[in-house]
N, C-alpha and C. Protein backbone atom coordinates (compact mmCIF):
# COMPACT_ATOMS: atom_id res chain seq x y z
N UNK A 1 83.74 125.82 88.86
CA UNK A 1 84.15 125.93 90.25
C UNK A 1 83.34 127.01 90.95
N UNK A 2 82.71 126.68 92.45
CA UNK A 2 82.12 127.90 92.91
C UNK A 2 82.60 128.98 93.31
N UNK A 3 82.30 129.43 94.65
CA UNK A 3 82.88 130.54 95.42
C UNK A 3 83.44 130.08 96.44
N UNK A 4 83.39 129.17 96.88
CA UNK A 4 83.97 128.92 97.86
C UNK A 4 85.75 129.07 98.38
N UNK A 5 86.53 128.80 96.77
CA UNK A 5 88.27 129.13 97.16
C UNK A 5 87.90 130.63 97.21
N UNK A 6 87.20 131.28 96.32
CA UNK A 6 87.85 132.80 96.18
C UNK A 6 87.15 133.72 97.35
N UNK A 7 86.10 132.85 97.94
CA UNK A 7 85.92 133.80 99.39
C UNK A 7 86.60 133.30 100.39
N UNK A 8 87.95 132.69 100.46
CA UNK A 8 88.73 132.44 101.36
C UNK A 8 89.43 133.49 101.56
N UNK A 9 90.23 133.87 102.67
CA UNK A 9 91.21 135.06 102.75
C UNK A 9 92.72 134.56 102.50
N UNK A 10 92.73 133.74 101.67
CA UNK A 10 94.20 133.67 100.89
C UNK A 10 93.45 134.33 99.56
N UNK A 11 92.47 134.18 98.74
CA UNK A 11 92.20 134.60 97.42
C UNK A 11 91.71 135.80 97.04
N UNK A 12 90.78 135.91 98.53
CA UNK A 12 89.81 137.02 98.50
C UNK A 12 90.13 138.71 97.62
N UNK A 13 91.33 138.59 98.01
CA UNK A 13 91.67 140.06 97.13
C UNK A 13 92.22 139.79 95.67
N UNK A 14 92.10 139.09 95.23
CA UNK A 14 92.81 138.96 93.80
C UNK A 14 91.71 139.67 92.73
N UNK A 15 92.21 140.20 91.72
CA UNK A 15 91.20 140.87 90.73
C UNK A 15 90.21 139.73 89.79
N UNK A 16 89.38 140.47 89.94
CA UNK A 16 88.19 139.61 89.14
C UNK A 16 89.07 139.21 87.55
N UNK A 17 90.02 139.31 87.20
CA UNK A 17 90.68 138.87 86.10
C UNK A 17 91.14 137.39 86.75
N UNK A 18 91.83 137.69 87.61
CA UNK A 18 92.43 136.16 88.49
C UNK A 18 91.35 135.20 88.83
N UNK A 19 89.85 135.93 89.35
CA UNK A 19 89.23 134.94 89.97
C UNK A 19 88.65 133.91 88.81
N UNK A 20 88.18 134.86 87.79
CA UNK A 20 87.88 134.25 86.32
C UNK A 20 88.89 133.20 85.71
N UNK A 21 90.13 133.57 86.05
CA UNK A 21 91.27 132.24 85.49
C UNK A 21 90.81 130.95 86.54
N UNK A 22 90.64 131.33 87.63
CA UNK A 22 90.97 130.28 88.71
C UNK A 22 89.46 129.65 88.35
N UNK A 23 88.24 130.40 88.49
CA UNK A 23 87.08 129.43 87.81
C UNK A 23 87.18 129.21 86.71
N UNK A 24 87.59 129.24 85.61
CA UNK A 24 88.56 128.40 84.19
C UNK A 24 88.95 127.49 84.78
N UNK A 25 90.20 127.19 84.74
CA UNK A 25 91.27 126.53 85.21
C UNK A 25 91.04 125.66 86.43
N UNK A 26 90.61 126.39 87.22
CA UNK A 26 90.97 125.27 89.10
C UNK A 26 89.31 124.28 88.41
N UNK A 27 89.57 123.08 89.55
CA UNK A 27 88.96 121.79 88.88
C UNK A 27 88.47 122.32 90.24
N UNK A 28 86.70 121.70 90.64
CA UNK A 28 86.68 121.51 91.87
C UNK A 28 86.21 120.38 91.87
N UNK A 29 86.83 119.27 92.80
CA UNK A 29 87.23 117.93 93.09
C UNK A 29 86.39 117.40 94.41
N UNK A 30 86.06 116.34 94.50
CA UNK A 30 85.54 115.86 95.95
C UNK A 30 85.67 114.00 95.90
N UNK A 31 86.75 114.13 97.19
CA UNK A 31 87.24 112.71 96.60
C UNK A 31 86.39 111.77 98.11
N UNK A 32 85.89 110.87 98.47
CA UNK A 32 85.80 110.06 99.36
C UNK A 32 86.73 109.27 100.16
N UNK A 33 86.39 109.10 101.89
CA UNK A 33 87.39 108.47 102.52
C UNK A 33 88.56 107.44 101.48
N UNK A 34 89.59 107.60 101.96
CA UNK A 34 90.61 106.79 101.57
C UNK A 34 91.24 106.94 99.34
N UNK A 35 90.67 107.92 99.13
CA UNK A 35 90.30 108.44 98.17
C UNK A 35 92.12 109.06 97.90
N UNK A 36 92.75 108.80 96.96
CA UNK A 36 93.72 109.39 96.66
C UNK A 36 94.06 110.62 95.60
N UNK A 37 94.60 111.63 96.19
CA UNK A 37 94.72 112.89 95.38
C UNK A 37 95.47 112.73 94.58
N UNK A 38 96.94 112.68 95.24
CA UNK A 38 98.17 112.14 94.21
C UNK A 38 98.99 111.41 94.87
N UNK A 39 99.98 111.04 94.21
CA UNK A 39 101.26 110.10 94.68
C UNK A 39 102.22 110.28 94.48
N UNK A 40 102.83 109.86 95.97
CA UNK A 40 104.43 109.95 95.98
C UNK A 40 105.86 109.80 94.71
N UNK A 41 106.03 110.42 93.94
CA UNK A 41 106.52 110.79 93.30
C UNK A 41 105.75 110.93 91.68
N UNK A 42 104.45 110.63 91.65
CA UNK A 42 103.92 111.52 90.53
C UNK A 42 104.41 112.95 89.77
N UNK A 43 104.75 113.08 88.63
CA UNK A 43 105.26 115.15 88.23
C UNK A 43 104.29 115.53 89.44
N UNK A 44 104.46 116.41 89.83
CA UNK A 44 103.93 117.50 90.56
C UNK A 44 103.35 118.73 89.51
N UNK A 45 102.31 118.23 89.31
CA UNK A 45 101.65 119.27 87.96
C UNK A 45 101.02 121.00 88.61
N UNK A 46 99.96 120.50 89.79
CA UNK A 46 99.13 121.12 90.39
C UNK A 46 99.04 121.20 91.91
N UNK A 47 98.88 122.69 92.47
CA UNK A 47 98.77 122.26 93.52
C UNK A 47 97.33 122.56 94.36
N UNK A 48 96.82 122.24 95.63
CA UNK A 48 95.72 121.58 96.07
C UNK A 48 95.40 122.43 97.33
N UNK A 49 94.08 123.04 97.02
CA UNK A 49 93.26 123.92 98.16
C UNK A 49 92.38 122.66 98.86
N UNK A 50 92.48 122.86 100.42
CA UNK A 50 91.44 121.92 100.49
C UNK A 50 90.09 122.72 101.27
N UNK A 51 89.36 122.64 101.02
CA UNK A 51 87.89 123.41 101.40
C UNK A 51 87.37 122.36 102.73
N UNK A 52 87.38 121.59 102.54
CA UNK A 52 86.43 120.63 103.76
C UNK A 52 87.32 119.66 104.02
N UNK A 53 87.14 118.95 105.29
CA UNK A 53 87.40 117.63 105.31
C UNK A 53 89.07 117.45 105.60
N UNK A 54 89.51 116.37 105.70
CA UNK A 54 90.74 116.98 106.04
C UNK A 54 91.84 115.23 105.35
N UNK A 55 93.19 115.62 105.22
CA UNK A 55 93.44 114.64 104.09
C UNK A 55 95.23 114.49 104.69
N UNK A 56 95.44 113.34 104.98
CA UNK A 56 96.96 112.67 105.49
C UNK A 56 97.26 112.62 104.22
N UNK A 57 98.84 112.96 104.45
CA UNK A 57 100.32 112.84 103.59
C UNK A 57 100.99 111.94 104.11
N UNK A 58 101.50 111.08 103.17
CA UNK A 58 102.25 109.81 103.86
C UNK A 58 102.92 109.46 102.71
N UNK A 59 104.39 108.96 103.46
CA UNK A 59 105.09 108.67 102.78
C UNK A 59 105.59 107.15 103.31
N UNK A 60 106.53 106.40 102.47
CA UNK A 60 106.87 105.01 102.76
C UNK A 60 107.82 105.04 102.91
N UNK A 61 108.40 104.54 104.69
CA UNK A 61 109.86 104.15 105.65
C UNK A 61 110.19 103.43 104.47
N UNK A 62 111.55 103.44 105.00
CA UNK A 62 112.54 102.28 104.35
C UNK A 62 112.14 101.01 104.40
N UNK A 63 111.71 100.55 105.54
CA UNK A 63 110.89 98.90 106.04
C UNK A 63 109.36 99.14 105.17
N UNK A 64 109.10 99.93 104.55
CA UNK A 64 107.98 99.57 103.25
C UNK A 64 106.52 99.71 103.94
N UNK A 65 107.00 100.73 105.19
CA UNK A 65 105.62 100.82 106.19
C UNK A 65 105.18 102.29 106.23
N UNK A 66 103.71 102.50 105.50
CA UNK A 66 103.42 104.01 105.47
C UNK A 66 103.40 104.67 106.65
N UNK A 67 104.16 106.35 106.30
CA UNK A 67 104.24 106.96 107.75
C UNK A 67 103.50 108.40 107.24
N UNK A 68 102.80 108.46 108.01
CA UNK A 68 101.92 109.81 108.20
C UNK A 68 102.61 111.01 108.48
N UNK A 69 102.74 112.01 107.52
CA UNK A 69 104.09 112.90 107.92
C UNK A 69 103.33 113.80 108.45
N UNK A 70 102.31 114.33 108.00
CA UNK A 70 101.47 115.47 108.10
C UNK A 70 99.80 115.30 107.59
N UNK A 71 99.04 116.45 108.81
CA UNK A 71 97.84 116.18 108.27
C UNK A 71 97.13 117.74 107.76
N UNK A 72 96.92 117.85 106.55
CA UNK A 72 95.95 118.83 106.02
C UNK A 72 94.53 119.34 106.23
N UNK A 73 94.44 120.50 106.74
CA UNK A 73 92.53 120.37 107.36
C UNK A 73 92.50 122.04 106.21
N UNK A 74 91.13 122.70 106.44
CA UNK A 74 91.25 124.05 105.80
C UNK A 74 91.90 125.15 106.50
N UNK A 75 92.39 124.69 107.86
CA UNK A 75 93.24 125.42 108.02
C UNK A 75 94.77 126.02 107.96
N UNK A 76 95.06 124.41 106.81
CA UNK A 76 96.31 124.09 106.72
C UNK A 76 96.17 124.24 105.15
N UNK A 77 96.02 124.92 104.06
CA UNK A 77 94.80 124.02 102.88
C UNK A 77 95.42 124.30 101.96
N UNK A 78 96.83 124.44 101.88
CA UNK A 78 97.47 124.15 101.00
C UNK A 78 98.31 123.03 100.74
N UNK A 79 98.06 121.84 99.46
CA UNK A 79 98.94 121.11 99.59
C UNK A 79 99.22 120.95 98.44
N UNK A 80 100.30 120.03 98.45
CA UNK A 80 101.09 119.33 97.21
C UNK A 80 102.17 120.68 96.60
N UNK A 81 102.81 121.50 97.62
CA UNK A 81 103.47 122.53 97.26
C UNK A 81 104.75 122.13 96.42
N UNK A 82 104.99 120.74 96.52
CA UNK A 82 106.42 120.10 95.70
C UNK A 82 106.01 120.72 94.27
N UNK A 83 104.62 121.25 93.76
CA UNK A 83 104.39 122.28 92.52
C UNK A 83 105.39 123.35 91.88
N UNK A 84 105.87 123.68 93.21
CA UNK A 84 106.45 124.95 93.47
C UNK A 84 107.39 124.91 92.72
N UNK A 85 108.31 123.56 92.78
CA UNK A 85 109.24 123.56 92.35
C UNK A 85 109.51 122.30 91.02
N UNK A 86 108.83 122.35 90.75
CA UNK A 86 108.47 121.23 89.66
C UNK A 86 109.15 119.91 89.43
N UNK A 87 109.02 119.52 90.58
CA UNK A 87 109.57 118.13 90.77
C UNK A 87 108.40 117.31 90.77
N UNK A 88 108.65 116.28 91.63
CA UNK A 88 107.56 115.28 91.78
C UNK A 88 106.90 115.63 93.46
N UNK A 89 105.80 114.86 93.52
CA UNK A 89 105.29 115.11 95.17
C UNK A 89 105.48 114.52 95.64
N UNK A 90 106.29 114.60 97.09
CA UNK A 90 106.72 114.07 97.90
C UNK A 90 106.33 112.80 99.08
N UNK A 91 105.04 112.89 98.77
CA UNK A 91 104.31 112.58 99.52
C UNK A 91 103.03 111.88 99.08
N UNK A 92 102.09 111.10 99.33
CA UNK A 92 100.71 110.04 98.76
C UNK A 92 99.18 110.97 99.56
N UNK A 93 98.59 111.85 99.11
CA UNK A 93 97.78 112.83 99.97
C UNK A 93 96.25 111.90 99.64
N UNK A 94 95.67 111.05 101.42
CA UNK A 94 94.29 110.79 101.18
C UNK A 94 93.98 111.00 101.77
N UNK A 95 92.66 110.76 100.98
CA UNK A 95 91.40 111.24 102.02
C UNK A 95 91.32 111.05 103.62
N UNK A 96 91.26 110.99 104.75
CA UNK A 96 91.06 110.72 105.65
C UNK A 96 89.48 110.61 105.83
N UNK A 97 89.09 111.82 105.45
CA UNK A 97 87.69 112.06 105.13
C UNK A 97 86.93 112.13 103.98
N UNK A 98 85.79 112.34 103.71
CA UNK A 98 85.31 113.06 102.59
C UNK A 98 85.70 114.65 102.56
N UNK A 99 86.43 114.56 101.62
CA UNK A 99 86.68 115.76 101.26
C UNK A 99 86.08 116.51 99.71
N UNK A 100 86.56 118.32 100.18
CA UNK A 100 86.35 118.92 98.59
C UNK A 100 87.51 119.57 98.63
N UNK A 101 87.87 119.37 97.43
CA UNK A 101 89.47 120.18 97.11
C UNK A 101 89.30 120.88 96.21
N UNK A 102 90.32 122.02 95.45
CA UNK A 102 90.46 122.92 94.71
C UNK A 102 91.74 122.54 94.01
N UNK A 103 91.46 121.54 92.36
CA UNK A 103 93.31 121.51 91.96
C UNK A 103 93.68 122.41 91.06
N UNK A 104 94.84 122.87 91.68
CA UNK A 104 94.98 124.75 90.64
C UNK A 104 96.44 124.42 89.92
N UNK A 105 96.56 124.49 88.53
CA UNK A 105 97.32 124.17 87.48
C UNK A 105 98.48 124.97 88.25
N UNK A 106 99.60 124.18 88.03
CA UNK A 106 100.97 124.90 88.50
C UNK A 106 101.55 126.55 87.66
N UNK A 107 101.30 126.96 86.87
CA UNK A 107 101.62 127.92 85.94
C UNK A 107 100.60 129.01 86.65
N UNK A 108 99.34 128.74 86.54
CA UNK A 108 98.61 129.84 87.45
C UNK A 108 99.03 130.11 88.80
N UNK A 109 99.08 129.19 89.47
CA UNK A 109 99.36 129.36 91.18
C UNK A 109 100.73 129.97 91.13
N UNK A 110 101.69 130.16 89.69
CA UNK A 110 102.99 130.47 90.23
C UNK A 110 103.18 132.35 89.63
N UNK A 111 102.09 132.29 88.52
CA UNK A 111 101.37 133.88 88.41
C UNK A 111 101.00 134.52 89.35
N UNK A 112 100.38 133.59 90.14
CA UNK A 112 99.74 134.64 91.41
C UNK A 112 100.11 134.87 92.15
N UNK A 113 101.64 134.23 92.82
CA UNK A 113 102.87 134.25 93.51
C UNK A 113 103.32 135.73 93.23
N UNK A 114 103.76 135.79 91.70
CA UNK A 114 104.81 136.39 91.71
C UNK A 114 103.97 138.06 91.09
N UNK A 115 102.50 137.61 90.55
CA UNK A 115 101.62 139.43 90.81
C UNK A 115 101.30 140.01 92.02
N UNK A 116 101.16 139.01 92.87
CA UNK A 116 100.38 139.28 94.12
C UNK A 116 101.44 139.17 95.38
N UNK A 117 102.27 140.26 96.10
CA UNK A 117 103.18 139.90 96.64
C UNK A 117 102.37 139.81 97.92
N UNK A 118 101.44 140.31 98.45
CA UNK A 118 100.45 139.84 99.56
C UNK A 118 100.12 138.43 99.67
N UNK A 119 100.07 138.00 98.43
CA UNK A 119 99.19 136.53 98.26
C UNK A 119 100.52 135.62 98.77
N UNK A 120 101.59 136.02 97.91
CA UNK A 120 102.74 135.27 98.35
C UNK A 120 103.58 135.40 99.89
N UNK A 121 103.32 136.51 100.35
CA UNK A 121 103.35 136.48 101.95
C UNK A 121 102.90 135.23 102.50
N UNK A 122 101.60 135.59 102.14
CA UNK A 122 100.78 134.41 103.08
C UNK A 122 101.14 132.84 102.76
N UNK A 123 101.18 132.79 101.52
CA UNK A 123 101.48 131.14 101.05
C UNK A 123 103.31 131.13 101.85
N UNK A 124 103.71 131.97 101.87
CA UNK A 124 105.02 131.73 102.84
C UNK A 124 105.01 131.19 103.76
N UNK A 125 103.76 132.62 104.78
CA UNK A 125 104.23 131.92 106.44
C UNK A 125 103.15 130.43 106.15
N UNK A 126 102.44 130.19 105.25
CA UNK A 126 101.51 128.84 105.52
C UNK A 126 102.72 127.85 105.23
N UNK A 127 103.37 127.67 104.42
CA UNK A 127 104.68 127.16 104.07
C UNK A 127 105.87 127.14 105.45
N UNK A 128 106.21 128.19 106.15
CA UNK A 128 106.86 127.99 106.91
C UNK A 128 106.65 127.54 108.36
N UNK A 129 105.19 127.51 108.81
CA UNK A 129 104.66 127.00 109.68
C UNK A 129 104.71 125.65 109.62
N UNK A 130 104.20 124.54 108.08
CA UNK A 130 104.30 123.73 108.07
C UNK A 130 105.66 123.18 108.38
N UNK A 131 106.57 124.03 108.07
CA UNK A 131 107.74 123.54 108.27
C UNK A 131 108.53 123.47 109.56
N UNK A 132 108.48 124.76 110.27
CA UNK A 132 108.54 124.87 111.75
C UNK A 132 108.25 123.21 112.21
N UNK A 133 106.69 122.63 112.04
CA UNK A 133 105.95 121.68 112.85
C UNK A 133 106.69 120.65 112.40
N UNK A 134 107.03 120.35 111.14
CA UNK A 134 107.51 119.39 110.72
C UNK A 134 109.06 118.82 111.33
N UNK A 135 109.76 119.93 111.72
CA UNK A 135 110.98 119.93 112.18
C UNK A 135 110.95 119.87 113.65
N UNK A 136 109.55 119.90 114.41
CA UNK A 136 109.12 120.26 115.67
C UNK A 136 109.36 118.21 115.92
N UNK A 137 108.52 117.93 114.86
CA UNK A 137 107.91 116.43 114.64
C UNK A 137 109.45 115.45 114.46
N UNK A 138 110.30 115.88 113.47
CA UNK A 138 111.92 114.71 113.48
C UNK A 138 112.02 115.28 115.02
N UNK A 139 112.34 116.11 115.66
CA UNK A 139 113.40 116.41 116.30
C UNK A 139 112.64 115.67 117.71
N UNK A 140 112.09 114.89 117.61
CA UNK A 140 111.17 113.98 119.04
C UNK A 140 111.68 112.65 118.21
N UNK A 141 112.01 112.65 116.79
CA UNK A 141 111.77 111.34 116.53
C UNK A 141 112.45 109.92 117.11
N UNK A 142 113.34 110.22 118.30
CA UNK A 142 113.99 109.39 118.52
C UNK A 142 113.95 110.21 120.43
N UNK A 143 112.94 110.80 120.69
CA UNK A 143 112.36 110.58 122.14
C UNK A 143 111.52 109.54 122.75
N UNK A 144 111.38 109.68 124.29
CA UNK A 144 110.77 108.91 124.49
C UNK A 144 109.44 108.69 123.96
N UNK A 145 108.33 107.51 123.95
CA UNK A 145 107.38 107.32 122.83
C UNK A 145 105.75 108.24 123.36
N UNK A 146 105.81 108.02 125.16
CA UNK A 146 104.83 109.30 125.54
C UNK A 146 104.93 110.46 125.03
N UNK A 147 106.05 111.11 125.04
CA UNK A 147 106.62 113.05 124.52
C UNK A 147 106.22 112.95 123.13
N UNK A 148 106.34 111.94 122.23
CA UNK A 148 105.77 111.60 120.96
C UNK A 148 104.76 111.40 120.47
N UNK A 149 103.73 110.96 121.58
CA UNK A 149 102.25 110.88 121.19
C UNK A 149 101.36 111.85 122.09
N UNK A 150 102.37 112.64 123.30
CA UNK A 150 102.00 113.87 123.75
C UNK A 150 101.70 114.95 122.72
N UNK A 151 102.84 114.97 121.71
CA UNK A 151 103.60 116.37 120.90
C UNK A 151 102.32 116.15 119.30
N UNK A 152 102.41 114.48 119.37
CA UNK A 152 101.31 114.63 117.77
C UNK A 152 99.78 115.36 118.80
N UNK A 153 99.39 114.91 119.69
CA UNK A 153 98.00 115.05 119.74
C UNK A 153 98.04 116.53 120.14
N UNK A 154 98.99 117.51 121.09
CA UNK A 154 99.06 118.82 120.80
C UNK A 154 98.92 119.68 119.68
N UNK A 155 99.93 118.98 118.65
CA UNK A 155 99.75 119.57 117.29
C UNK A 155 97.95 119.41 116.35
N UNK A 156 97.85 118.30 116.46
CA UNK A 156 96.37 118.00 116.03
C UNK A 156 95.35 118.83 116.61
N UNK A 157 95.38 118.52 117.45
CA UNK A 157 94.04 119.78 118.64
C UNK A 157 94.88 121.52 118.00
N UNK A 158 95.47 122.25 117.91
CA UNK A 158 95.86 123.21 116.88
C UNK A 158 94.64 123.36 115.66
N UNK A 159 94.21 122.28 115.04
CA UNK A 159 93.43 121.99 113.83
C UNK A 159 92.26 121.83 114.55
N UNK A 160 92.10 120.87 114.99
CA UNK A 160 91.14 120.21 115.36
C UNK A 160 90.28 120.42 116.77
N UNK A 161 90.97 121.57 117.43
CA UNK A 161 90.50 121.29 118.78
C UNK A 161 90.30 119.89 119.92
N UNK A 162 90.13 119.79 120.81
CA UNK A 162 90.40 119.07 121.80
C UNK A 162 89.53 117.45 121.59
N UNK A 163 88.62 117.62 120.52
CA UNK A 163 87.86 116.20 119.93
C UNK A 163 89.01 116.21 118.93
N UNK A 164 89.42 114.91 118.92
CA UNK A 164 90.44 114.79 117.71
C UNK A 164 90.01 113.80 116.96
N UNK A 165 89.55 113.45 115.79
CA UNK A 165 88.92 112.42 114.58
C UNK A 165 89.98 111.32 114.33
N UNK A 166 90.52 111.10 114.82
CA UNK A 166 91.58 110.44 114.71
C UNK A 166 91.68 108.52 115.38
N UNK A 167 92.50 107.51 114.82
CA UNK A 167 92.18 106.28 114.92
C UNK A 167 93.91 105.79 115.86
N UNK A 168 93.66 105.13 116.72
CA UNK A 168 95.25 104.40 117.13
C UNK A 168 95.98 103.86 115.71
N UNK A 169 95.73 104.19 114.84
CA UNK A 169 96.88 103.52 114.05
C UNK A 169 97.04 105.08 113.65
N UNK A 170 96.57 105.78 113.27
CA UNK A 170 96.43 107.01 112.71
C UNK A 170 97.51 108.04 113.76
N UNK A 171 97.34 107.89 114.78
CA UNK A 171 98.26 108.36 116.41
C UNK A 171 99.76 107.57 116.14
N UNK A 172 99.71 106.21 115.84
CA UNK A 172 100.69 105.59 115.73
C UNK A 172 101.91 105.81 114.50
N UNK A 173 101.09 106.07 113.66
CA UNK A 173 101.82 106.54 112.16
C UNK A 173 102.44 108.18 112.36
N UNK A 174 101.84 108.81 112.94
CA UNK A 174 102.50 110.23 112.95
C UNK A 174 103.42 110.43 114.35
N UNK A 175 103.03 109.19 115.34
CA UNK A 175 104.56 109.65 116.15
C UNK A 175 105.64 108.70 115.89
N UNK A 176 105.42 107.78 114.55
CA UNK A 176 106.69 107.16 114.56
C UNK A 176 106.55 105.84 115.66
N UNK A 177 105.24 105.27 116.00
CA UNK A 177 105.50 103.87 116.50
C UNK A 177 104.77 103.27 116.45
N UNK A 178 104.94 101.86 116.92
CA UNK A 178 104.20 100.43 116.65
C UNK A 178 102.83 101.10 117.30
N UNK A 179 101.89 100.16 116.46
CA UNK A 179 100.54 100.37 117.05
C UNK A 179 100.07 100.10 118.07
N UNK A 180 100.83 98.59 118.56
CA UNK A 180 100.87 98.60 120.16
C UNK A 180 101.18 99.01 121.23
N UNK A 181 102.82 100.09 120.76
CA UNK A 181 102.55 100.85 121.78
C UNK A 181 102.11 101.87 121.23
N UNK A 182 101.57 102.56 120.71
CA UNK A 182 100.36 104.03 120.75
C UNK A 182 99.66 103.35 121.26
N UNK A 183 98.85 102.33 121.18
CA UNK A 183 97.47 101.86 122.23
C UNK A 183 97.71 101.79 124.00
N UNK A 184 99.15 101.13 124.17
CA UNK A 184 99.75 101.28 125.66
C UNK A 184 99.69 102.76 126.26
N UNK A 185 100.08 103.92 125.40
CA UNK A 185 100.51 105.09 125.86
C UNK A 185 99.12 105.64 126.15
N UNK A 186 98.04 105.34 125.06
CA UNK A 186 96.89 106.09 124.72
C UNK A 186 96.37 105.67 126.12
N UNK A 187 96.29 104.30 125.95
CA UNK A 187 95.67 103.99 127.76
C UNK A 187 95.91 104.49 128.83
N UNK A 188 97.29 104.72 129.13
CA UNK A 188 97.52 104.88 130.23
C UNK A 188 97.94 106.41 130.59
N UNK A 189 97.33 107.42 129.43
CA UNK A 189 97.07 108.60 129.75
C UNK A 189 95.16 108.88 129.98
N UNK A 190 94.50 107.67 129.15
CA UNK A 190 93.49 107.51 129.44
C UNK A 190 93.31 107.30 131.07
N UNK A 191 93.40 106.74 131.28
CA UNK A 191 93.66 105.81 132.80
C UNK A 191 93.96 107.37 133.78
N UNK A 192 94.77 107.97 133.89
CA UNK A 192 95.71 109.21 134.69
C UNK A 192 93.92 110.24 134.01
N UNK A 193 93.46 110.26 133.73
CA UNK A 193 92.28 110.86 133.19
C UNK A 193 92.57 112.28 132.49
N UNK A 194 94.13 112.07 131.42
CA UNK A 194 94.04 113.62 130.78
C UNK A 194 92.93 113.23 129.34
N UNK A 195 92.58 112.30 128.75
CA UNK A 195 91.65 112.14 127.48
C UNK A 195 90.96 110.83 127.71
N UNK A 196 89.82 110.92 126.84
CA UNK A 196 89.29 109.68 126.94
C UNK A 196 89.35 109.57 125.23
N UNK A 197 89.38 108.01 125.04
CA UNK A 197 89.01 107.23 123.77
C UNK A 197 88.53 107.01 123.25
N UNK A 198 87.46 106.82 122.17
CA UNK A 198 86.40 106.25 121.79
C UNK A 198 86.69 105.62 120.23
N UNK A 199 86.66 104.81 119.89
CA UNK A 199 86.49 103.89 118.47
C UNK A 199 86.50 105.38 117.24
N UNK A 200 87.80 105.84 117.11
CA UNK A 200 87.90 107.06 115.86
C UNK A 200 87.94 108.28 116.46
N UNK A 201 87.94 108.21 117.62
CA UNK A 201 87.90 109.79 118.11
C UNK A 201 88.54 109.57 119.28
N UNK A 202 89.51 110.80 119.71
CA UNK A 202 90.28 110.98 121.27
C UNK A 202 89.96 112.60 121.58
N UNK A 203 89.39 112.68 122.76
CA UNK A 203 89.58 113.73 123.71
C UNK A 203 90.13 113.95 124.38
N UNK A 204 90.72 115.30 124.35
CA UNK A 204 91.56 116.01 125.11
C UNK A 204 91.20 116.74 126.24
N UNK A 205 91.22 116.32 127.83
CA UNK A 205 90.64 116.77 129.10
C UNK A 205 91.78 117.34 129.21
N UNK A 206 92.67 117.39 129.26
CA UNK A 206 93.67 118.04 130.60
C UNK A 206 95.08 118.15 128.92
N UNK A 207 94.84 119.54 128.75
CA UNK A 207 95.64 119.82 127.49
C UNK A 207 97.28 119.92 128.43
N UNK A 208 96.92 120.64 129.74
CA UNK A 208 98.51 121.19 130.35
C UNK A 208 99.14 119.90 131.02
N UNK A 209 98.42 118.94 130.92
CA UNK A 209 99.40 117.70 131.49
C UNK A 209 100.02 116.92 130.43
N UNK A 210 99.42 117.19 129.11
CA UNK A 210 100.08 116.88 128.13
C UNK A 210 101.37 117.87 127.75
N UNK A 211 100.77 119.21 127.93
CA UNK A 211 102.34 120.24 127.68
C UNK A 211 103.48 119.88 128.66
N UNK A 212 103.47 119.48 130.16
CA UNK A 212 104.18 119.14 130.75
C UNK A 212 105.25 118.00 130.22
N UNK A 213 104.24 116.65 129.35
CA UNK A 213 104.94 115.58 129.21
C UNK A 213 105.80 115.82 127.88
N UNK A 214 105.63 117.04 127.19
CA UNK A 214 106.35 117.57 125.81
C UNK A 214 107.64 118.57 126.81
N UNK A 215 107.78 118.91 128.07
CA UNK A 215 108.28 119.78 128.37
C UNK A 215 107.90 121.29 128.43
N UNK A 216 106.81 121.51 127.67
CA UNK A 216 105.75 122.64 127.36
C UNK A 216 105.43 123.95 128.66
C-alpha cells in the first residue's frame, strides 16, 4: 500500500508503528465503474477508505427496487462502518466511478479507535455528519418531490460542487422517486434557468433558488 491513506489528515498523526501495520494489513484496491466493494448483508469484516473516485450505497425497497441511500467521495471516505459493530453491511457499495480504496481489517481500525482518541474524534464527527444528512434525507421522504430533488442536489454540490457527475436515474434513486418524475422536476428547474443538464452531469446556476425550494 502507498502513501496516499497515511498522508491523509485522518491518519497523518499515527506512529510509524501504526503506519507500518496499516501498510501490512490495509489492501490497496481499485475497483472499476459499477464494480462492487461489498454487499448488503455480507459479515462486515473490513472497513473502507476511499482515496479517489466516488462510490453509491444502496440498498433494496421492499418492491425489490435499488435505492441509493448515500454517496461516498474522499471527502466522505469512510465506509462500510457496519465494521464497527460486527454485524453485516448494511448496504451494496459501487463503483459509480473508477475508484481506489483502502480495505482496513476490522481488528486494526478498532485499535486505532480506541489508542488514538484524536483519531476517534474525527471518525465520530465523520460518522455523525453522515448521520445528521441521512436523517436530513427520511425526514423529506414523504415531501413534496421538487423539495426532494432540491435537498439531494444541495447535499451533492457539498461534495461535489456545483458540476454534479450525476445521471436522472442516479437523482431519482436518492430522492426516493420514479425516474419520470426526476426527469419532469429536473426540466422544469432547467427551464426557470436555476441548472442546466447534460447526458451524466447537472449544473448548478442559481444554488439560492434551490435553498428557497428546501425552505433554506
Amino acid at each position: 500500500m502507498g502513501n496516499e491513506l497515511l498522508q491523509s489528515e485522518l491518519f497523518r498523526n499515527l506512529s510509524e508503528e501504526e503506519h507500518l501495520l496499516l501498510r501490512q494489513e490495509g489492501s490497496l484496491l481499485e475497483f472499476q465503474k459499477k464494480g462492487v466493494l461489498f454487499k448488503e448483508r455480507e459479515p462486515a469484516e473490513a472497513v473502507w477508505f476511499i482515496l479517489s473516485g466516488w462510490v453509491r450505497l444502496v440498498r433494496q425497497s421492499p418492491q425489490g427496487r435499488p435505492v441509493t441511500i448515500f454517496v461516498m467521495t474522499p471527502k466522505e471516505p469512510i465506509c462500510g462502518v457496519s465494521a464497527l459493530v460486527l454485524g453485516t453491511y448494511t448496504a451494496t457499495a459501487i463503483a459509480a466511478t473508477k475508484v481506489k480504496v483502502v480495505r482496513i481489517p476490522r481488528d486494526l481500525f478498532l485499535n486505532l479507535l480506541e489508542k488514538y482518541p484524536s483519531f476517534s474524534k474525527r471518525v465520530i464527527e465523520i460518522c455523525c455528519k453522515r448521520i445528521q444528512e441521512m436523517i436530513l434525507s427520511y425526514a423529506t421522504a414523504y415531501d413534496r418531490v421538487d423539495r426532494r430533488i432540491a435537498h439531494v442536489l444541495l447535499r451533492l454540490s457539498d461534495d461535489f460542487g456545483n458540476i454534479l457527475p450525476f445521471t436522472h436515474r442516479e437523482i431519482s434513486e436518492m430522492g426516493g422517486t420514479a425516474l419520470e418524475t426526476s426527469i419532469r422536476v429536473l426540466s422544469k428547474m432547467k427551464r426557470k434557468g436555476w441548472l442546466t443538464v447534460k447526458r451524466g452531469e447537472i449544473s448548478i446556476l442559481k444554488r439560492a433558488e434551490l435553498k428557497k425550494v428546501v425552505g433554506l
